[in-house]
C-alpha atoms as a PDB file:
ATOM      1  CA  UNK A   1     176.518  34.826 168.453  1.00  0.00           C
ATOM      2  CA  UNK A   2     175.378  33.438 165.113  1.00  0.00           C
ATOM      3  CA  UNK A   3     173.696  35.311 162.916  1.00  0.00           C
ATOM      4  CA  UNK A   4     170.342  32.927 162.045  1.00  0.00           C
ATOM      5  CA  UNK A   5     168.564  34.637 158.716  1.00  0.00           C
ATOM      6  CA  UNK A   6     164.915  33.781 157.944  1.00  0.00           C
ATOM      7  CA  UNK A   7     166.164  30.763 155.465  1.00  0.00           C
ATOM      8  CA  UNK A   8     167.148  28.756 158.928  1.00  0.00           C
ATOM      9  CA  UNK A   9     164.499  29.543 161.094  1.00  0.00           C
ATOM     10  CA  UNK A  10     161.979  28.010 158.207  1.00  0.00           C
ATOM     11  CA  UNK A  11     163.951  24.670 158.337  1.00  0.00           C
ATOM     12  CA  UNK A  12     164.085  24.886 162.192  1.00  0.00           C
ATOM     13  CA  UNK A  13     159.884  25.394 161.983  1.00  0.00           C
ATOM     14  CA  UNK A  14     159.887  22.693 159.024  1.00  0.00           C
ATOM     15  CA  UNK A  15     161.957  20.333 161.516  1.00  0.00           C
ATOM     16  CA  UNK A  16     159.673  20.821 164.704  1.00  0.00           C
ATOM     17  CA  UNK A  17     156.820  20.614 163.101  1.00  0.00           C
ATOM     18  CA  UNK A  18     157.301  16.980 161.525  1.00  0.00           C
ATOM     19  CA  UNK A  19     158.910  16.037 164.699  1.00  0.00           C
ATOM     20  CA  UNK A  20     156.505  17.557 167.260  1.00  0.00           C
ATOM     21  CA  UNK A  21     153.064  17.509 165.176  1.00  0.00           C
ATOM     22  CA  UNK A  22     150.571  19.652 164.862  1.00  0.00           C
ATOM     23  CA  UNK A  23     149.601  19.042 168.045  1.00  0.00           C
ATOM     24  CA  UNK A  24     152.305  19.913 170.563  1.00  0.00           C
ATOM     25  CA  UNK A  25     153.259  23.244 168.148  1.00  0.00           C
ATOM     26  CA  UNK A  26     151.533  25.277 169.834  1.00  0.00           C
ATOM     27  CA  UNK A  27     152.858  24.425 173.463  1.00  0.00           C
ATOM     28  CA  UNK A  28     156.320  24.292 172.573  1.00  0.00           C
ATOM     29  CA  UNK A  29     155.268  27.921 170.827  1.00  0.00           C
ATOM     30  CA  UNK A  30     154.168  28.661 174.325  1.00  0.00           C
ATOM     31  CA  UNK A  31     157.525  27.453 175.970  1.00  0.00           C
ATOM     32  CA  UNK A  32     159.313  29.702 174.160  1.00  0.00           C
ATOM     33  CA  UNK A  33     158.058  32.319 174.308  1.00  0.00           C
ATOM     34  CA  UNK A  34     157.730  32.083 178.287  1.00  0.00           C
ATOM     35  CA  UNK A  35     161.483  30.955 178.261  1.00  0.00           C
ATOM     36  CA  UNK A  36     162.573  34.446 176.005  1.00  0.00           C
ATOM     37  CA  UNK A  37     160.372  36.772 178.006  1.00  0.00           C
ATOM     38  CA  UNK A  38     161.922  35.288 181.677  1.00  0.00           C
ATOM     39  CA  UNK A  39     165.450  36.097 180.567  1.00  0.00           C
ATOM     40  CA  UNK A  40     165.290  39.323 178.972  1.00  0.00           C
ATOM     41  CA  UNK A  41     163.618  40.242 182.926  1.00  0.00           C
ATOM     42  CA  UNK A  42     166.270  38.306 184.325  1.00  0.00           C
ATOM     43  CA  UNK A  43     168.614  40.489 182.139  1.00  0.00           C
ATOM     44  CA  UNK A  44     166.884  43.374 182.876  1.00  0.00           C
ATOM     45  CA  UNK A  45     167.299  43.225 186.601  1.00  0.00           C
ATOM     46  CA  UNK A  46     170.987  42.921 186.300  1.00  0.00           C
ATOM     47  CA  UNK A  47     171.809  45.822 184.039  1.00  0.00           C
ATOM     48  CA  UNK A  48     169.817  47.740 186.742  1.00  0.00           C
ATOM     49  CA  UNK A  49     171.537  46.020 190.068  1.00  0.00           C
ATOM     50  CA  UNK A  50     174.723  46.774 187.378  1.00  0.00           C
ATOM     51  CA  UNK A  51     173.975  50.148 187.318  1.00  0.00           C
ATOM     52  CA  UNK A  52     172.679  50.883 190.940  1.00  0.00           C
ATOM     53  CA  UNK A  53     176.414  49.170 192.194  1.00  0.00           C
ATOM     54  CA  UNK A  54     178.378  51.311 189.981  1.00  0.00           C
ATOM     55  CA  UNK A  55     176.736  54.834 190.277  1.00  0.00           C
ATOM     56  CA  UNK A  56     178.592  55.187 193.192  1.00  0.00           C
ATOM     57  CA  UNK A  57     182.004  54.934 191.779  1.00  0.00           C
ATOM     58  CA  UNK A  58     181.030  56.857 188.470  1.00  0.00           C
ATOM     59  CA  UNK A  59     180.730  59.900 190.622  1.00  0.00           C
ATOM     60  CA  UNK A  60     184.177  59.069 192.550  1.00  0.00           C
ATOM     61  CA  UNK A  61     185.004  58.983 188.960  1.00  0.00           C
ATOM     62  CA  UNK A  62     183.737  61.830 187.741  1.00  0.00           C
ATOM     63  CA  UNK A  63     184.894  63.868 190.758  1.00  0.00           C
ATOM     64  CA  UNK A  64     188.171  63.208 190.323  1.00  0.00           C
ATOM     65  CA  UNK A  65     188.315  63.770 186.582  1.00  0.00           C
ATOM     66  CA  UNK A  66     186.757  67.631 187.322  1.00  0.00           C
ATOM     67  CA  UNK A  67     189.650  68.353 189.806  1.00  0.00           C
ATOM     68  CA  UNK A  68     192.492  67.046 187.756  1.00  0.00           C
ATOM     69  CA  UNK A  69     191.109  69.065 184.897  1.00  0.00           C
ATOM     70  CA  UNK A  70     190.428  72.160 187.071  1.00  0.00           C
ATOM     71  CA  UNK A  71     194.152  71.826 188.483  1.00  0.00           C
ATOM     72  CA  UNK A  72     195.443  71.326 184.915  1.00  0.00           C
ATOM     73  CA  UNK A  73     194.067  74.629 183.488  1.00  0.00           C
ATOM     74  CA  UNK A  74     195.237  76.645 186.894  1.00  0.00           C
ATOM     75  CA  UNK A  75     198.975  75.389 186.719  1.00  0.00           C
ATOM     76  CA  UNK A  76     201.593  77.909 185.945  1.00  0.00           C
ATOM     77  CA  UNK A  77     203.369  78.463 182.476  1.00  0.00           C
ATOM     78  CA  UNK A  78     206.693  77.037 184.545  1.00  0.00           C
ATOM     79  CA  UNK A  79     205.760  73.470 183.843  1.00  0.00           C
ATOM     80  CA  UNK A  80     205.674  74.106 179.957  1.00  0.00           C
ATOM     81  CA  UNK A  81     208.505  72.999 178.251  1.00  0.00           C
ATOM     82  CA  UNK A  82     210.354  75.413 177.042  1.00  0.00           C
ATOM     83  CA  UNK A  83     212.168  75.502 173.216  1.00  0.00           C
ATOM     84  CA  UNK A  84     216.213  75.044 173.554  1.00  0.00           C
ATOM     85  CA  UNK A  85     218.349  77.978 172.286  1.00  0.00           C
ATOM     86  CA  UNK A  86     220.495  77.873 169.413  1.00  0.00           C
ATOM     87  CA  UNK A  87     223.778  77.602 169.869  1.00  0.00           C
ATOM     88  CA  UNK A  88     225.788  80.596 169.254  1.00  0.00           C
ATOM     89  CA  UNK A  89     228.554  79.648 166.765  1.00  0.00           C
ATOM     90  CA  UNK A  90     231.934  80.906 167.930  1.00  0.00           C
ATOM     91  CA  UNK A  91     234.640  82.204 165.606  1.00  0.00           C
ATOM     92  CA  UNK A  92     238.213  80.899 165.750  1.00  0.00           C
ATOM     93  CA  UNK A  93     240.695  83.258 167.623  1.00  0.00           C
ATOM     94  CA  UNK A  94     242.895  84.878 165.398  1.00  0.00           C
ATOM     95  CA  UNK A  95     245.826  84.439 168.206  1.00  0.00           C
ATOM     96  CA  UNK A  96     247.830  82.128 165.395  1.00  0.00           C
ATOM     97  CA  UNK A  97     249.914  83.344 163.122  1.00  0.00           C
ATOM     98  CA  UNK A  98     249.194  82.692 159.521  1.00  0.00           C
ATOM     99  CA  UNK A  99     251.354  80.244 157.620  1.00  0.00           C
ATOM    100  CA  UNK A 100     253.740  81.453 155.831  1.00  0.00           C
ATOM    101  CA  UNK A 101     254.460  84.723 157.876  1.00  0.00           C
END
């Protein structure tokens, strides 16, 4: 959403007033407000139907997520990987005769 500072909700008051009149401020005042507080209830009630809906899963979820973590920490050391050994170097056989013999 845009960001409105207090610079453009002057001009917005500025521009309803000379349009409206003193008069009909007032109401339209009224309107608004009325119109803001019906849809934060209206949001309201969904984050809580939102909510009710999902609680159900969120325990599935959480359920599952204590197993797996309780099966993790009981696994054997077997599934570790385990570090590769070094290589041994082996020495040439000394079956050859040296050159020049």
């Amino acid at each position: 959403m845009p960001d409105i500072g207090i610079l453009e909700l002057i001009l917005i008051g500025i521009v309803a007033f000379l349009v409206l009149g003193p008069e009909r401020m007032p109401e339209l005042i009224t309107q608004v407000g009325s119109t803001i507080r019906h849809a934060r209830r209206w949001m309201g009630e969904i984050k809580h139907q939102l909510h009710q809906e999902t609680e159900g899963l969120r325990n599935e979820v959480s359920e599952v997520k204590d197993a797996v973590s309780g099966g993790i920490s009981t696994m054997p050391d077997e599934t570790t990987p385990k570090k590769p050994r070094k290589k041994k170097k082996v020495k040439p056989a000394d079956d050859q005769p040296a050159q020049g013999e």
